[in-house]
C-alpha atoms as a PDB file:
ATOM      1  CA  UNK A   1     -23.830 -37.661 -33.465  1.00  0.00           C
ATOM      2  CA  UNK A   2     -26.516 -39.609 -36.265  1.00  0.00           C
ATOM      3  CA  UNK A   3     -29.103 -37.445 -36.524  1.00  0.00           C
ATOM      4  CA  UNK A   4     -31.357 -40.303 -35.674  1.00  0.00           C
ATOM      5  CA  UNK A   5     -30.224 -40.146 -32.228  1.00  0.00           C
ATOM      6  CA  UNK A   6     -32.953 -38.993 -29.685  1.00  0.00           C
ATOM      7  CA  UNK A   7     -30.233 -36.456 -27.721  1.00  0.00           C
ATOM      8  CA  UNK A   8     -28.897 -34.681 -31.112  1.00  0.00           C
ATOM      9  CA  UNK A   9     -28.996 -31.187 -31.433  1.00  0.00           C
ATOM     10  CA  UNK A  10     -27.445 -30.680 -34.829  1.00  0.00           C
ATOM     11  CA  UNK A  11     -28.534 -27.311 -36.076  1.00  0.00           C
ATOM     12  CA  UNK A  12     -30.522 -25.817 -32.877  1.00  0.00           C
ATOM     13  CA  UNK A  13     -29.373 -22.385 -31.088  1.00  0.00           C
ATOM     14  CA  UNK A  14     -29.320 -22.690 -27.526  1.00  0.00           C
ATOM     15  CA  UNK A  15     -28.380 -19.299 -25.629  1.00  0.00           C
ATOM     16  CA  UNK A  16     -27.403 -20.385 -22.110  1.00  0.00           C
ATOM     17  CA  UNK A  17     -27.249 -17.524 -18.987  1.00  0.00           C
ATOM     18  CA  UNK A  18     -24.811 -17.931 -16.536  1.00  0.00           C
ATOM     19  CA  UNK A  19     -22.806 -19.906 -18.987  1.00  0.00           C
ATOM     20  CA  UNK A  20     -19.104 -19.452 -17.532  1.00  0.00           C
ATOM     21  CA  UNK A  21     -18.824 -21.792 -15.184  1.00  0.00           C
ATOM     22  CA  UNK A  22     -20.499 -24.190 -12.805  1.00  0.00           C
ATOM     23  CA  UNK A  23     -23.819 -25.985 -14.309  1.00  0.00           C
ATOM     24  CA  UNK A  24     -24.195 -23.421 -16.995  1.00  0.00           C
ATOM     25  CA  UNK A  25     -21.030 -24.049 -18.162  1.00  0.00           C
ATOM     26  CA  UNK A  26     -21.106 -28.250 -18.092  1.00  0.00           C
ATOM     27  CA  UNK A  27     -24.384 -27.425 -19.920  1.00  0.00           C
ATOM     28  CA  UNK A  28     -23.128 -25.240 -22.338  1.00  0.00           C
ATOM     29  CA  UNK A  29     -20.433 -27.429 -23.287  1.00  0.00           C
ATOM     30  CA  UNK A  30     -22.674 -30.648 -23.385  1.00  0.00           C
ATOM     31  CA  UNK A  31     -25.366 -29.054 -25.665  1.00  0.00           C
ATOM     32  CA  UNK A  32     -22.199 -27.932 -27.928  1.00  0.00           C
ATOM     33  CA  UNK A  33     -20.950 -31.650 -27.989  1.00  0.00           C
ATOM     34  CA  UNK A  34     -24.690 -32.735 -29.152  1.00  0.00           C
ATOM     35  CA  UNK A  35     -24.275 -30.568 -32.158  1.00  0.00           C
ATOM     36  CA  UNK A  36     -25.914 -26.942 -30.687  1.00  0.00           C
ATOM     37  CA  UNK A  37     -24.756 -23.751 -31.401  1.00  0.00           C
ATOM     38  CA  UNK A  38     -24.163 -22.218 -28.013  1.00  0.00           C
ATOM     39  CA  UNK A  39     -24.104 -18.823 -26.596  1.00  0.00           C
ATOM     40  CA  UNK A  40     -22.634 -18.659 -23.523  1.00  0.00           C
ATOM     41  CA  UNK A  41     -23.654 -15.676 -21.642  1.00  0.00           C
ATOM     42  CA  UNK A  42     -22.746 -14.009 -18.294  1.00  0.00           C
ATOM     43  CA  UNK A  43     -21.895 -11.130 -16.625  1.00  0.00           C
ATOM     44  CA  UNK A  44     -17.676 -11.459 -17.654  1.00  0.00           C
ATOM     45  CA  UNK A  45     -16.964 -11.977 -21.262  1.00  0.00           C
ATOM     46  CA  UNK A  46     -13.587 -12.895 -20.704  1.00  0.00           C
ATOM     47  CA  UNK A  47     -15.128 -15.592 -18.707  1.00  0.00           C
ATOM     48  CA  UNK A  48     -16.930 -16.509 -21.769  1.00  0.00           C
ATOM     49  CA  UNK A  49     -14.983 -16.650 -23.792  1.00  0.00           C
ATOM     50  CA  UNK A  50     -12.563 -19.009 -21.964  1.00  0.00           C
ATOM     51  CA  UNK A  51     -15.842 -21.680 -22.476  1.00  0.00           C
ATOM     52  CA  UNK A  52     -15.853 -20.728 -25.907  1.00  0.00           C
ATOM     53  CA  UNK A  53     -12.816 -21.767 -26.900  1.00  0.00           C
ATOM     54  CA  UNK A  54     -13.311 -25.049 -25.143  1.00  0.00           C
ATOM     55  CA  UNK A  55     -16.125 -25.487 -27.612  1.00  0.00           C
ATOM     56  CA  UNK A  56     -14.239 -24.734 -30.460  1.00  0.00           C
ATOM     57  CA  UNK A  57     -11.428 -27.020 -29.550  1.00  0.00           C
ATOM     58  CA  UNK A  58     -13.452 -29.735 -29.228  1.00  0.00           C
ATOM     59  CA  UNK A  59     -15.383 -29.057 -32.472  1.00  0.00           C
ATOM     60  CA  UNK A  60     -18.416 -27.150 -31.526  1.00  0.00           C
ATOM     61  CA  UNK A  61     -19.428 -23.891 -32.223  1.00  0.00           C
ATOM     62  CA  UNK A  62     -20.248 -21.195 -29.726  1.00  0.00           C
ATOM     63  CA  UNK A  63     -20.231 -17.593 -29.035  1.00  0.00           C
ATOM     64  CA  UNK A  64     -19.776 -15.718 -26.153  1.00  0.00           C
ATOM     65  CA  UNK A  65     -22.114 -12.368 -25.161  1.00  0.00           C
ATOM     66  CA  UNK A  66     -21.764 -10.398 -21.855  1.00  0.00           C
ATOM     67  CA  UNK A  67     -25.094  -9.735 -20.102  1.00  0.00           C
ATOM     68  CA  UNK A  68     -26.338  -9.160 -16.589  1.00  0.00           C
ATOM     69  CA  UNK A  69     -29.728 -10.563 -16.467  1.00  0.00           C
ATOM     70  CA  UNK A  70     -31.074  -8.152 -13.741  1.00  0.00           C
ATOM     71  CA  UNK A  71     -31.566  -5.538 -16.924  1.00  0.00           C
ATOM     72  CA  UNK A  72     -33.508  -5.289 -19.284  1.00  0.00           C
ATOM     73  CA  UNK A  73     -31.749  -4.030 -22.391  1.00  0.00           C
ATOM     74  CA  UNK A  74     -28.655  -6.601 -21.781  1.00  0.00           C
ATOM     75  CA  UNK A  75     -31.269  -9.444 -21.763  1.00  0.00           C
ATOM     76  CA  UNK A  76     -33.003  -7.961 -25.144  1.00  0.00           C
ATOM     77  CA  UNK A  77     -29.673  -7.246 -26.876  1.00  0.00           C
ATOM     78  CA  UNK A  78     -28.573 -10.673 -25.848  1.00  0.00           C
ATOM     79  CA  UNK A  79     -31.542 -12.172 -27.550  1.00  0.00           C
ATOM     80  CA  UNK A  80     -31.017 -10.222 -30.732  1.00  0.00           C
ATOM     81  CA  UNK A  81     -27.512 -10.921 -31.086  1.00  0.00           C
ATOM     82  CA  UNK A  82     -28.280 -14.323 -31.138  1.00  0.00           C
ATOM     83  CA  UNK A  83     -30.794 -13.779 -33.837  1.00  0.00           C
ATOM     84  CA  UNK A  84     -28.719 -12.130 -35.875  1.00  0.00           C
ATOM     85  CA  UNK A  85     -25.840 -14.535 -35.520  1.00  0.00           C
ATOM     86  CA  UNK A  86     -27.390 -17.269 -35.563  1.00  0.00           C
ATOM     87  CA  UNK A  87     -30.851 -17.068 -37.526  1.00  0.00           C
ATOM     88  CA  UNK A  88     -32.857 -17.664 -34.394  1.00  0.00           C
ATOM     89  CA  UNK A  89     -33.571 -19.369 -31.000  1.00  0.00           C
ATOM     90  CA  UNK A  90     -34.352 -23.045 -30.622  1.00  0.00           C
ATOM     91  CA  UNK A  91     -33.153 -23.172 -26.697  1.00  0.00           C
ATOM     92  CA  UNK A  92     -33.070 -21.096 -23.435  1.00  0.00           C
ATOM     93  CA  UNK A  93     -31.536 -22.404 -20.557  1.00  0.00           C
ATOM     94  CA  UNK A  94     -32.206 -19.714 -17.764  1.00  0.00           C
ATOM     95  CA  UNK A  95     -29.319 -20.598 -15.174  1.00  0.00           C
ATOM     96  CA  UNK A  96     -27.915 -17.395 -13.959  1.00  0.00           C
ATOM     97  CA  UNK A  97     -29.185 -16.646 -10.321  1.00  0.00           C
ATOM     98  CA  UNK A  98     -28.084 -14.968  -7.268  1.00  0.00           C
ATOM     99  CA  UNK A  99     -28.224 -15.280  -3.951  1.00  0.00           C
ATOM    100  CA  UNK A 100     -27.042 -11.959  -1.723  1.00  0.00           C
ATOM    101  CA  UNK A 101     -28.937 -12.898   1.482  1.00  0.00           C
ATOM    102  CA  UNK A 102     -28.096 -16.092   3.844  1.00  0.00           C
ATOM    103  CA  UNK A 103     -30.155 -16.017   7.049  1.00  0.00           C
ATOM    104  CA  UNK A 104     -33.465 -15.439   8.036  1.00  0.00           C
ATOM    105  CA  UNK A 105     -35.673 -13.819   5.840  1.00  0.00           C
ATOM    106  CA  UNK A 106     -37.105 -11.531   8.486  1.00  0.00           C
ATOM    107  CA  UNK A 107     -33.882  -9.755   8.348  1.00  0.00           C
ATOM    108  CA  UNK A 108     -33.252  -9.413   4.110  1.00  0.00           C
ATOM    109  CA  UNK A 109     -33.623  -5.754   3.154  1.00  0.00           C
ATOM    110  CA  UNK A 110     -36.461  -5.075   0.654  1.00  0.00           C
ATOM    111  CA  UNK A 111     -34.030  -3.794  -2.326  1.00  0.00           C
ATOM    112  CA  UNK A 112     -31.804  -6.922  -1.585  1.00  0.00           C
ATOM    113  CA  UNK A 113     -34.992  -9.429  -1.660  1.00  0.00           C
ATOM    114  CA  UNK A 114     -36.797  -7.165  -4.539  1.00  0.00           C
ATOM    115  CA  UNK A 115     -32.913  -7.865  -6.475  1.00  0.00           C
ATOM    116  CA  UNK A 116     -33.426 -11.427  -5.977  1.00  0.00           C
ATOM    117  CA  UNK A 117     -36.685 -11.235  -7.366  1.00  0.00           C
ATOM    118  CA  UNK A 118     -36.201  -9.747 -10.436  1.00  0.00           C
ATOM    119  CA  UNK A 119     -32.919 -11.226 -11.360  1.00  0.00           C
ATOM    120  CA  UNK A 120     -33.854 -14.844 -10.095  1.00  0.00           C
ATOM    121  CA  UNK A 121     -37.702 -14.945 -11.922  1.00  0.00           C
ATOM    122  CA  UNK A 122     -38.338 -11.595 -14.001  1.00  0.00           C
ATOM    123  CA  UNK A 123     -35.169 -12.101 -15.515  1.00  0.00           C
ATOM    124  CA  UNK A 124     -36.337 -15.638 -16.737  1.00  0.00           C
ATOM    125  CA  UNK A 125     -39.924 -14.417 -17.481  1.00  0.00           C
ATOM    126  CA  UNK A 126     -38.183 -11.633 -19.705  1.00  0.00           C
ATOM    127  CA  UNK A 127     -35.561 -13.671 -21.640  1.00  0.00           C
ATOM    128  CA  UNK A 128     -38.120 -16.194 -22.739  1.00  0.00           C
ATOM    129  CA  UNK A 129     -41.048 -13.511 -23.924  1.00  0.00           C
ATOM    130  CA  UNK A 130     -37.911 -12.315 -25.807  1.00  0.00           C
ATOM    131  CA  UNK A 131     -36.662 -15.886 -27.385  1.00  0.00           C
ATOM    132  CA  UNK A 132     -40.271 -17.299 -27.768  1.00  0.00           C
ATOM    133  CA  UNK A 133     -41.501 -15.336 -30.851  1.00  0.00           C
ATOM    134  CA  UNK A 134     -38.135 -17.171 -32.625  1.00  0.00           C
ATOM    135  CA  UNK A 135     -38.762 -20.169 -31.341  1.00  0.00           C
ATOM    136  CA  UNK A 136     -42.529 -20.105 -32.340  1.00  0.00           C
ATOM    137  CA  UNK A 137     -41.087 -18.813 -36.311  1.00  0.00           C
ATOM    138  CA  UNK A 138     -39.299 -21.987 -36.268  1.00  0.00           C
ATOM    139  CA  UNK A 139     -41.831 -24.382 -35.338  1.00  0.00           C
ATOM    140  CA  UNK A 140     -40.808 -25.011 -31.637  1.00  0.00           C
ATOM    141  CA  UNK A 141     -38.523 -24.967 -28.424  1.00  0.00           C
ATOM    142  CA  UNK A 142     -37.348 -25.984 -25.479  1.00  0.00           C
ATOM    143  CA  UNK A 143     -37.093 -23.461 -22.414  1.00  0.00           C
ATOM    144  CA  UNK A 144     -35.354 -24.764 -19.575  1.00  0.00           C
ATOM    145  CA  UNK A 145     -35.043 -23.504 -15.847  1.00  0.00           C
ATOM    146  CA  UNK A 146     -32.673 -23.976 -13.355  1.00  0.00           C
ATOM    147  CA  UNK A 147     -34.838 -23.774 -10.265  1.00  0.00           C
ATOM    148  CA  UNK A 148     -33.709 -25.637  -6.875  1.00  0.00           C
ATOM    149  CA  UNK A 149     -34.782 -28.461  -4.587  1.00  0.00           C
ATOM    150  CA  UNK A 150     -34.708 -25.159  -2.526  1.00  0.00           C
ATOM    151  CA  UNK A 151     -38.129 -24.193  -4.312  1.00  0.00           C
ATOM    152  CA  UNK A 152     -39.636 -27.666  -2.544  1.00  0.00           C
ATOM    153  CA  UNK A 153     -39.192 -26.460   1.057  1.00  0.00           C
ATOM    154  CA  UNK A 154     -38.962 -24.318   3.869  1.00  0.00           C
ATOM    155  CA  UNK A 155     -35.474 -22.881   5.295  1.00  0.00           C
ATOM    156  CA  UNK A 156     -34.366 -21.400   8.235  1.00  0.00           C
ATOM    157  CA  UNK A 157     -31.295 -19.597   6.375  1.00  0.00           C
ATOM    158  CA  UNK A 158     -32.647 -19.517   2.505  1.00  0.00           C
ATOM    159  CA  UNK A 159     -35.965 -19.128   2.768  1.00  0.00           C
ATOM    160  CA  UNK A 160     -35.633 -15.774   0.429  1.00  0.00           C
ATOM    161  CA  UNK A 161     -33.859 -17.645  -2.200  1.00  0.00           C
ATOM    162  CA  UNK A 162     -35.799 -20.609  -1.877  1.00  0.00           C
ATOM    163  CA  UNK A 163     -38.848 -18.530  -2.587  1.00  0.00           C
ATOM    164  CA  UNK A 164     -37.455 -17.451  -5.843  1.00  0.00           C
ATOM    165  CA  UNK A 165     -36.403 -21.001  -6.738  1.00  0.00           C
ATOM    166  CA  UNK A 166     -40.440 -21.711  -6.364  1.00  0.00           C
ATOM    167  CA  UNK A 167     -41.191 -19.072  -8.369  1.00  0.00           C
ATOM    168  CA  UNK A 168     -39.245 -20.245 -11.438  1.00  0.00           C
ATOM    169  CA  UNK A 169     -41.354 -23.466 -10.598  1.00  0.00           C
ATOM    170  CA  UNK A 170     -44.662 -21.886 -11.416  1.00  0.00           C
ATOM    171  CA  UNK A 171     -43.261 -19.573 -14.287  1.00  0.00           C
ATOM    172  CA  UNK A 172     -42.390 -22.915 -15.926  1.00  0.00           C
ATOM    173  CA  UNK A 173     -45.778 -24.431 -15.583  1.00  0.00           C
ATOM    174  CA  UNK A 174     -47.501 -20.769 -16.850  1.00  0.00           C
ATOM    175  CA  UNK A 175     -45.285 -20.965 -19.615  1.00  0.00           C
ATOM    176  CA  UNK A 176     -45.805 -24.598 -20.244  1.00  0.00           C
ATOM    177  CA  UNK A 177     -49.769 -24.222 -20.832  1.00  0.00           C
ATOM    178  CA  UNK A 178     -49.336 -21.018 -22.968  1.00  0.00           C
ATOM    179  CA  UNK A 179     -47.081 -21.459 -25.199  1.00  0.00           C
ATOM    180  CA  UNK A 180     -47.676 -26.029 -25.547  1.00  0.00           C
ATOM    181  CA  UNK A 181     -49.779 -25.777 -28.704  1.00  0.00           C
ATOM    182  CA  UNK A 182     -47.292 -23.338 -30.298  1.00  0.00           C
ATOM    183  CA  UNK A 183     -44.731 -26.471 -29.329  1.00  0.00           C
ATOM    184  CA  UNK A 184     -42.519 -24.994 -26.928  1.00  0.00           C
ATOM    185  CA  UNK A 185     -41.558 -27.079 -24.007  1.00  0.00           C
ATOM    186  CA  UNK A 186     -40.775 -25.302 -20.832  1.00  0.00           C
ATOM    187  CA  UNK A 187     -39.273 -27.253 -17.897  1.00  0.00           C
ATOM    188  CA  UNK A 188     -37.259 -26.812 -14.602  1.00  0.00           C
ATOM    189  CA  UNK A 189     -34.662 -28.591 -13.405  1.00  0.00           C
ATOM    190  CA  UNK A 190     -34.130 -28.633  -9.593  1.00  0.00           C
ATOM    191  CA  UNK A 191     -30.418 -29.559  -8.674  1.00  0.00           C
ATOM    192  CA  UNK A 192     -29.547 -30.488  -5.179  1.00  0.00           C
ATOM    193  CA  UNK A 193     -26.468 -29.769  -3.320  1.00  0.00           C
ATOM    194  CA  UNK A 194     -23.678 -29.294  -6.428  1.00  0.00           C
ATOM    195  CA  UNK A 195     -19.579 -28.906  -6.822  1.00  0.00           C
ATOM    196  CA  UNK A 196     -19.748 -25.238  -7.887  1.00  0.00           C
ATOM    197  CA  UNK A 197     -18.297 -21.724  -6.733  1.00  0.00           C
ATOM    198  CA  UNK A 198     -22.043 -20.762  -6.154  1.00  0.00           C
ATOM    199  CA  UNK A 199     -22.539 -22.966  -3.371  1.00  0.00           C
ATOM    200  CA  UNK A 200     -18.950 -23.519  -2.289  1.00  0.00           C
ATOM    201  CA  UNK A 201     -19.664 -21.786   1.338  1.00  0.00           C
ATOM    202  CA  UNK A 202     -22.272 -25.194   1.786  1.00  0.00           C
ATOM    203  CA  UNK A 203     -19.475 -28.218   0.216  1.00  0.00           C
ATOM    204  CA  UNK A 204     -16.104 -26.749   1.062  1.00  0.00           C
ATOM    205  CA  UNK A 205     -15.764 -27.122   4.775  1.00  0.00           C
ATOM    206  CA  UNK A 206     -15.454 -31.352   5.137  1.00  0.00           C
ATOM    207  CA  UNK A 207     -17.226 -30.824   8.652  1.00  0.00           C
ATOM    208  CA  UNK A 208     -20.032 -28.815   6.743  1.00  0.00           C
ATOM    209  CA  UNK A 209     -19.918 -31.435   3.432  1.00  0.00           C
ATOM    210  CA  UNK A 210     -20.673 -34.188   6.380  1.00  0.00           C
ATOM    211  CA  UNK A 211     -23.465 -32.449   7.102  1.00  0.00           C
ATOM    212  CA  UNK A 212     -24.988 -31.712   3.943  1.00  0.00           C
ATOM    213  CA  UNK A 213     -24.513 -35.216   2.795  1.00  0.00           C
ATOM    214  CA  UNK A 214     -25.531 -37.397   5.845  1.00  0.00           C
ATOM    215  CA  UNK A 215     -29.309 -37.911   4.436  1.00  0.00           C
ATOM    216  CA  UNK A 216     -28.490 -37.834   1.135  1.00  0.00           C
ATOM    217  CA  UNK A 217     -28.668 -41.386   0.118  1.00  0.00           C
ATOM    218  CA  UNK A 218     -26.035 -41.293  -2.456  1.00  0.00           C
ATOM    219  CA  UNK A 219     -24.147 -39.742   0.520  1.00  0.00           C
ATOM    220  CA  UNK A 220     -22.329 -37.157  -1.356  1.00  0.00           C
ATOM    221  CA  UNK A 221     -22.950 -33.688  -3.110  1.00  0.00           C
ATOM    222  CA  UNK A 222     -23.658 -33.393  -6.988  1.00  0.00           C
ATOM    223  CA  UNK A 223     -21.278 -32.565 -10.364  1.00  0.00           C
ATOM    224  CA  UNK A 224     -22.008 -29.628 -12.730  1.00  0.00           C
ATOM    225  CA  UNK A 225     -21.722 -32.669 -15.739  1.00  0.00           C
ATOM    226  CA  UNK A 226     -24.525 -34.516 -13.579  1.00  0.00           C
ATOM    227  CA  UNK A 227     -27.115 -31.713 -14.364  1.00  0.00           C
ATOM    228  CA  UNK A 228     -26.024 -30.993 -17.800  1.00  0.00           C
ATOM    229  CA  UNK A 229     -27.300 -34.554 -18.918  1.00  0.00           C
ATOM    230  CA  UNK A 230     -31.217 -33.324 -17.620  1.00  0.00           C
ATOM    231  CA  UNK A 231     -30.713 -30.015 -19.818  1.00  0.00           C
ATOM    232  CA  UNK A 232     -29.514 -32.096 -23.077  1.00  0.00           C
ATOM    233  CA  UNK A 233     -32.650 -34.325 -22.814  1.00  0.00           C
ATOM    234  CA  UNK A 234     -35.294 -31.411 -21.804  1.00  0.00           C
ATOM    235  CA  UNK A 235     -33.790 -29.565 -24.902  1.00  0.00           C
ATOM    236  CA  UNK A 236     -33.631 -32.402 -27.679  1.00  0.00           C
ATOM    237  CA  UNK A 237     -36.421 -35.138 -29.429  1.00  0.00           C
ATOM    238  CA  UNK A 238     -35.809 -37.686 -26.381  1.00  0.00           C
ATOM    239  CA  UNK A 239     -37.850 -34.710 -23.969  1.00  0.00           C
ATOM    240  CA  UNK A 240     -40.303 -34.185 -26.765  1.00  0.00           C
ATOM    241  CA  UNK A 241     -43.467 -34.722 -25.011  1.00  0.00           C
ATOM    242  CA  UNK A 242     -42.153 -32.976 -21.446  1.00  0.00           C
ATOM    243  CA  UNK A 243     -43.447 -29.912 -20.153  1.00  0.00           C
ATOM    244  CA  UNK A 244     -44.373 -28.018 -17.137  1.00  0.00           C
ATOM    245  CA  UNK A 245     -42.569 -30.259 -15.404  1.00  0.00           C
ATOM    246  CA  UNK A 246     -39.317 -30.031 -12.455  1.00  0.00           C
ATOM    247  CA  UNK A 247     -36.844 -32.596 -12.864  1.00  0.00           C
ATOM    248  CA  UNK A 248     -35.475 -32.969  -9.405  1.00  0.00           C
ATOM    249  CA  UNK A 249     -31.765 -34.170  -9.340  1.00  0.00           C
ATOM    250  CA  UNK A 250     -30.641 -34.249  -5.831  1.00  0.00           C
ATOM    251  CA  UNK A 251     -28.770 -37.925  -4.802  1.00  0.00           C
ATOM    252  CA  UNK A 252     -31.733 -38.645  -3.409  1.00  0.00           C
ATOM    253  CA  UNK A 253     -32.251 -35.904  -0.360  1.00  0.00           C
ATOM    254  CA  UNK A 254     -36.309 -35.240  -1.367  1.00  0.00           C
ATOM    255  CA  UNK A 255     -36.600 -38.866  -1.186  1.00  0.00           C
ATOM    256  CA  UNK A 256     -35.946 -39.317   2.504  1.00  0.00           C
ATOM    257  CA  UNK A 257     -34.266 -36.377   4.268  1.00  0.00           C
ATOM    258  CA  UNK A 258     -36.114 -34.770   7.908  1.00  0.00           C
ATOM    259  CA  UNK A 259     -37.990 -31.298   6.864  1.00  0.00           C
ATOM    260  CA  UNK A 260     -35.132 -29.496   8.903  1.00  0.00           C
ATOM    261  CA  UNK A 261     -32.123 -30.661   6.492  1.00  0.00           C
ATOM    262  CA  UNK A 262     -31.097 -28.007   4.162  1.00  0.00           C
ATOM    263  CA  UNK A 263     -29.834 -27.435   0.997  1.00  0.00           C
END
C-alpha cells in the first residue's frame, strides 16, 4: 500500500497472542497485508506456523513463536525474540484468552477463576510492561485489547469471564493515561458473538444461533475478518489520536438487546 495511506503499516512490528486462528489470526494476517511484520504467537507452533506461511505466500512477512501467556518467562522470551528479530515493537495485540468455567460464578473453583485472571488480564498487563520500553525507544505504539461486549454486562452463565473481559477494559484506560505522552495508544476492542472455535458451543447449534441472534439487529453472529479491520485502524496513522477507548463491534446487540440476552 502508498505509504500515504492512513491504514499502512509498512515497517511496524506487531506481535499478536493467540495468533493461530480465529480473530487473532484474521488480524494477524490483515496487519501482514498492510505491510507489518507479524509474529504470530500461541500456545502450538505448528499452528503458527501454518498462518505464517499464509503470510509469506501472500507477500508478507511473519514469524511464528510458541508461548502460553499464563507464564511469565514465555511472555518475556516472546517479547525478546521479537526484539531481536525484528529491531523492536511497534504493536501488541493481546487476543489470547480463556474461558474454563461456563455457569454460575458461585460455583467456579478459586484456582480455575484465579487462572482466568491471570491469563485473561495479568497476562496483558505483563506483555505490554514488556513491549512498552520498545515502543517508547521508537517514538510510539499502539497496544490493542481484545476485551468482550461480555465486559459491558452481567451474566447468568459468564459472569467469571465477563469479569475478566472488564478488567482488560480498565487496564486499557490505566495504560492509556500513563503511557499517552510517551505516544502509545492503548485500546480495546469488544467483539460480540463471532464465527470462531472459541465460541463455537454458543453459534454451532442453529436452534442456539436463533437464539443468540434474535436481538441482534444485523440478525446474525460476527466474522474473525470483521474484527481484524478495528485492529488495523487502532494500530496505524488513521487511529492516531485514539486511546483509552473500547471499540464495541457486536451487529448491533448493545444497541437494543433486553439485559437478560447473552453473549
Amino acid at each position: 500500500m502508498p505509504g500515504s495511506s492512513l491504514f499502512d503499516l509498512s515497517g511496524k512490528v506487531a506481535i499478536v497472542t493467540g495468533g493461530s486462528r480465529g480473530i487473532g489470526r484474521a488480524i494477524a494476517e490483515r496487519m501482514a497485508e498492510h505491510g507489518a511484520k507479524v509474529v504470530v504467537s500461541s500456545r502450538k507452533l505448528d499452528a503458527c506456523q501454518a498462518v505464517v506461511d499464509g503470510i509469506a505466500a501472500k507477500g508478507g512477512e511473519a514469524f511464528a513463536f510458541a508461548c502460553n501467556i499464563g507464564r511469565k518467562p514465555e511472555l518475556q522470551a516472546l517479547a525478546e525474540e521479537t526484539m531481536r528479530r525484528y529491531g523492536g515493537v511497534d504493536i501488541l495485540v493481546c487476543n489470547a484468552a480463556i474461558n474454563p468455567h461456563f455457569g454460575p460464578a458461585m460455583g467456579i473453583p478459586d484456582d480455575i477463576f484465579d487462572k482466568m485472571m491471570a491469563t485473561n488480564v495479568k497476562s496483558n498487563m505483563w506483555l505490554s510492561h514488556m513491549c512498552i520500553p520498545s515502543m517508547e525507544a521508537r517514538g510510539g505504539g499502539a497496544i490493542v485489547i481484545v476485551s468482550s461486549i461480555g465486559g459491558y454486562r452481567g451474566s447468568t452463565n459468564l459472569g467469571a469471564y465477563a469479569i475478566t473481559k472488564a478488567a482488560d477494559l480498565q487496564l486499557a484506560r490505566n495504560l492509556a493515561c500513563e503511557w499517552g505522552p510517551k505516544n502509545i495508544r492503548v485500546n480495546c476492542i469488544a467483539p460480540g458473538l463471532v464465527r470462531t472455535d472459541f465460541a463455537r458451543a454458543l453459534w454451532e447449534d442453529p436452534v442456539n444461533y436463533k437464539k443468540r441472534t434474535r436481538d441482534t439487529p444485523l440478525k446474525r453472529i460476527g466474522e474473525p475478518d470483521e474484527i481484524a479491520g478495528a485492529a488495523v485502524f487502532l494500530a496505524s496513522p488513521a487511529g492516531s489520536f485514539m486511546t483509552g477507548q473500547s471499540m464495541v463491534i457486536d451487529g448491533g446487540v448493545l444497541a437494543g438487546a433486553p439485559p437478560n440476552s447473552e453473549e
